[in-house]
Protein backbone atom coordinates (compact mmCIF):
# COMPACT_ATOMS: atom_id res chain seq x y z
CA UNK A 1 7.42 23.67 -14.72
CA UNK A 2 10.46 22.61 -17.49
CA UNK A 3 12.77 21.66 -14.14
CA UNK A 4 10.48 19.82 -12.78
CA UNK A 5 9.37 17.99 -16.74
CA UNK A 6 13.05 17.37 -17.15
CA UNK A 7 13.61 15.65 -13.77
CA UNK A 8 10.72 13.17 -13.98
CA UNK A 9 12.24 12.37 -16.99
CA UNK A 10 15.41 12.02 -15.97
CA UNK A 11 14.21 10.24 -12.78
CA UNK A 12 12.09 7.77 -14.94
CA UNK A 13 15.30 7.19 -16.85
CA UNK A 14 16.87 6.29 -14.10
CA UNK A 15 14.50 3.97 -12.49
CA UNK A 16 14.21 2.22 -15.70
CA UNK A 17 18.49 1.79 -16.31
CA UNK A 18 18.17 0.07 -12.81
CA UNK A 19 15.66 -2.23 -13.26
CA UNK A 20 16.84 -3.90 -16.84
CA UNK A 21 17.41 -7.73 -15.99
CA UNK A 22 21.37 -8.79 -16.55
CA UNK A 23 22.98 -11.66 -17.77
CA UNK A 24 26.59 -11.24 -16.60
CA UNK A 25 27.78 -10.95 -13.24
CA UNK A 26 31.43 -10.68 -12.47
CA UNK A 27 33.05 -13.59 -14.91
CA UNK A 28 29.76 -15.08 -14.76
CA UNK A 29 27.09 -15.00 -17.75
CA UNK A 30 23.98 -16.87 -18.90
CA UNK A 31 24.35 -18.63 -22.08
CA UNK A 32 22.06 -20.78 -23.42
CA UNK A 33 19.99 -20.39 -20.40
CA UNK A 34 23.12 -21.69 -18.57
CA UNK A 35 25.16 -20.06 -15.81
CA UNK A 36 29.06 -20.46 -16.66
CA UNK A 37 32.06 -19.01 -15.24
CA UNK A 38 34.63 -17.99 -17.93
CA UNK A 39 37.61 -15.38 -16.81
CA UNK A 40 40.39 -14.85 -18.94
CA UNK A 41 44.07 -14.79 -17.28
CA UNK A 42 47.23 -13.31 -18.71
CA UNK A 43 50.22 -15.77 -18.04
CA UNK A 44 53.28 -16.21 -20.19
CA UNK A 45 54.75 -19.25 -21.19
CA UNK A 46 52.17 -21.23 -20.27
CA UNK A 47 51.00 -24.54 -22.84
CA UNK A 48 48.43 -26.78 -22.57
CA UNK A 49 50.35 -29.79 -21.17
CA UNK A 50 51.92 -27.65 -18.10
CA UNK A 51 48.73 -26.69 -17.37
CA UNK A 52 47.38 -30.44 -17.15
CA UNK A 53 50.31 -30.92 -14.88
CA UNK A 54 49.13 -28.55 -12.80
CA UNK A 55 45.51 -29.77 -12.61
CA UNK A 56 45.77 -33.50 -12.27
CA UNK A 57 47.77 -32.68 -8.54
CA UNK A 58 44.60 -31.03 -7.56
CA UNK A 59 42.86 -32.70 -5.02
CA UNK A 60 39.14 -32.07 -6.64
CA UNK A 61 39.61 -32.35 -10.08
CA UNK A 62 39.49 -35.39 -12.09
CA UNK A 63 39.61 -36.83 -15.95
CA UNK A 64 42.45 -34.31 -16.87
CA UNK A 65 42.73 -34.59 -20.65
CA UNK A 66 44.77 -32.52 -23.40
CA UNK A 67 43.61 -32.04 -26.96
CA UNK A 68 45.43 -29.29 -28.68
CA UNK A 69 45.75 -26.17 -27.06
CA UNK A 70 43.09 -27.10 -24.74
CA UNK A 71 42.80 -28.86 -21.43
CA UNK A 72 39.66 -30.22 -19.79
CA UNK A 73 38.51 -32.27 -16.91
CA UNK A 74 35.92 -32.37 -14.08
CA UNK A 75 35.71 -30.33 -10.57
CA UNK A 76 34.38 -32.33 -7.89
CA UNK A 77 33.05 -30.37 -4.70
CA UNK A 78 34.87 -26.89 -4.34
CA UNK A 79 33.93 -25.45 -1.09
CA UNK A 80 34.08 -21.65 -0.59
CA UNK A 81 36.36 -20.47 2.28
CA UNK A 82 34.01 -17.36 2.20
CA UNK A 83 36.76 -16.34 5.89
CA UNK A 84 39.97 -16.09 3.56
CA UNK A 85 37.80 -13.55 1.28
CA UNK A 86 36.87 -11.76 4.82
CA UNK A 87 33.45 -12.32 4.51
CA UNK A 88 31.44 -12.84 8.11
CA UNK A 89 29.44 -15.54 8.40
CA UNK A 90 26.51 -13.66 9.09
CA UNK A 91 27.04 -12.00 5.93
CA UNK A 92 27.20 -15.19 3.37
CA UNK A 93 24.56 -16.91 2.56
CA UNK A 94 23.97 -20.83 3.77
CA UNK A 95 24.56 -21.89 0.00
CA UNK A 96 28.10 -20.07 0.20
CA UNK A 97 28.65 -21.82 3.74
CA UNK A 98 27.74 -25.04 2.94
CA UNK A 99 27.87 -25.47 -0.94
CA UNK A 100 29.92 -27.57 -2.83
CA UNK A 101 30.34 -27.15 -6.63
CA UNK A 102 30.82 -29.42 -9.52
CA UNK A 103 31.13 -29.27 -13.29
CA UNK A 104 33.35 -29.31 -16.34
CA UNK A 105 36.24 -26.81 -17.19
CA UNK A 106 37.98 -26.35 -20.32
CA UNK A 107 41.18 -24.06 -20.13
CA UNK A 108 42.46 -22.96 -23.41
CA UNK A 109 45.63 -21.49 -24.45
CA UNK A 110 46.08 -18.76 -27.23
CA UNK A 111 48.72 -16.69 -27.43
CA UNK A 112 50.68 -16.15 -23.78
CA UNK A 113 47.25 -16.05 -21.92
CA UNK A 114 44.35 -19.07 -21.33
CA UNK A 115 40.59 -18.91 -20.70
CA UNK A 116 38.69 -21.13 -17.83
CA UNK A 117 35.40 -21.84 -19.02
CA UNK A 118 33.37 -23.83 -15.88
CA UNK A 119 30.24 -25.12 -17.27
CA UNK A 120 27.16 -27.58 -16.25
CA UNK A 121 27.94 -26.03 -12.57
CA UNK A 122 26.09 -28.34 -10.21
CA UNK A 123 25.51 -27.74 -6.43
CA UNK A 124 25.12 -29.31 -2.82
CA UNK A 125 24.40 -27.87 -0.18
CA UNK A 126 21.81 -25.89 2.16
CA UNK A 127 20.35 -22.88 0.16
CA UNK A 128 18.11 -21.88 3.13
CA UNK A 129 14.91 -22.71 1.89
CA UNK A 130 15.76 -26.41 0.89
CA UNK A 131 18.70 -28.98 1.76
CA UNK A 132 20.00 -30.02 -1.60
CA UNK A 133 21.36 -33.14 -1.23
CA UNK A 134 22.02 -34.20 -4.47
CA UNK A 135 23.87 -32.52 -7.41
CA UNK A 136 21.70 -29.77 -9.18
CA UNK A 137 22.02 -27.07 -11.76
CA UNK A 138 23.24 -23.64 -10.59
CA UNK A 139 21.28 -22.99 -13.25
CA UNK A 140 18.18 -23.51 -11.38
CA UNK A 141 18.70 -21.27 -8.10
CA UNK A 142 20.81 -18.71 -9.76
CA UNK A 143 18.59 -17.80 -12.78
CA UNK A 144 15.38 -16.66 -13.56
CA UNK A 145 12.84 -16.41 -16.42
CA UNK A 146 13.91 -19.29 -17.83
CA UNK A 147 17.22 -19.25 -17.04
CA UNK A 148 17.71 -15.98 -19.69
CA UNK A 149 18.76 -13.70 -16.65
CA UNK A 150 20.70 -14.11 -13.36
CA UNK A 151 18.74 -13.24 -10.08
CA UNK A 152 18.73 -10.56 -8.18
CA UNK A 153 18.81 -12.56 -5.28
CA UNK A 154 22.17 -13.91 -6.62
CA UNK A 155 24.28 -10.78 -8.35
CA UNK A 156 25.70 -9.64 -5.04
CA UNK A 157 28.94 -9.30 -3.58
CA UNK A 158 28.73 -12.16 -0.77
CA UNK A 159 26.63 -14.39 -3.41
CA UNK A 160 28.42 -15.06 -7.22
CA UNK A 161 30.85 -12.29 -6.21
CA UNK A 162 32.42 -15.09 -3.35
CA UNK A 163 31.90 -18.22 -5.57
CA UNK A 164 34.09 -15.82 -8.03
CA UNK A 165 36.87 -15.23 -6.27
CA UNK A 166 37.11 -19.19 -5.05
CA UNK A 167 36.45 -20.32 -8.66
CA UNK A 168 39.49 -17.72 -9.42
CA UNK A 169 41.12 -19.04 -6.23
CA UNK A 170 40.78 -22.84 -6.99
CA UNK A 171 41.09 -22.83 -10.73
CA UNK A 172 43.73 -20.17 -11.53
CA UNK A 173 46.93 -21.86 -13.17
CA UNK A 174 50.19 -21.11 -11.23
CA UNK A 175 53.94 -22.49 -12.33
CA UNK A 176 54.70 -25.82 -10.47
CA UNK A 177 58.18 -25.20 -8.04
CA UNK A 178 60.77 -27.63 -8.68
CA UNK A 179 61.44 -29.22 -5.47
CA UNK A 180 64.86 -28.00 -4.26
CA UNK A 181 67.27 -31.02 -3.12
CA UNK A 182 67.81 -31.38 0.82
CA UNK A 183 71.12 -30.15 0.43
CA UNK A 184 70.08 -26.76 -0.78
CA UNK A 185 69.32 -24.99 2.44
């Protein structure tokens, strides 16, 4: 009778460790009942002003400005190449296939390392159930209660897991080559 006591217990336990409600999924969290993305990335050398190099020759981001140790400016319509991440299309959702995404990042730089911080994350695109055809909230689809906690629906692998990894893809900082003269072959 104790064995079986002590595995309802433990099975109740269980049950109720699954079902708590999460804020954070991969680099991205509810905050003030707003979905950001904000990943940290290790990178020597780099300052605020090579970094705004690097983002005003990207084709969808625009108003690159520099204050400090800190770079922002706007994201225009990232698309997900959900293929390069090997992801079928059967197996992404229509918002990952056909979604664009907007907002505002701020990069800042401490100490041989910078965090992106992508916030007021709007969307376009077919979510399945409705054609959005104007710029949303994330906020909206991918939250729930309020927008205090991510949904379920949303905190999977081919969902926020994909728009991670292009968000990572798209926004991570790399050192610009110097162009090599012609003669150096």
């Amino acid at each position: 009778m104790r064995g079986i006591f002590c595995s309802l217990i433990l099975a109740s336990v269980s049950l109720f460790a699954q079902a708590q409600p999460t804020t954070t999924y991969g680099n991205f969290k509810v905050v003030d009942q707003e979905i950001i993305y904000q990943k940290v990335f290790v990178q020597d050398s780099v300052t605020a002003e090579k970094m705004a190099a690097f983002y005003k020759a990207l084709p969808y981001v625009a108003n690159v400005t520099v204050s400090g140790d800190e770079v922002s400016f706007d994201v225009n319509d990232i698309v997900v190449d959900y293929k390069k991440f090997q992801f079928t299309q059967v197996a992404t959702p229509p918002i990952i296939q056909t979604g664009k995404y907007s907002g505002k990042v701020t990069a800042a730089v401490k100490d041989g390392k910078y965090r992106l911080t992508f916030r007021t994350l709007m969307v376009t695109g077919n979510i399945g159930y409705k054609n959005i055809s104007e710029k949303d909230r994330l906020t909206n689809y991918a939250t729930k209660n309020s927008a205090t906690i991510l949904s379920p629906d949303w905190c999977k692998p081919n969902t926020l897991g994909l728009l991670d990894k292009a968000f990572t893809d798209k926004l991570q900082y790399t050192e610009l080559q110097k162009k090599k003269d012609s003669d150096d072959w």
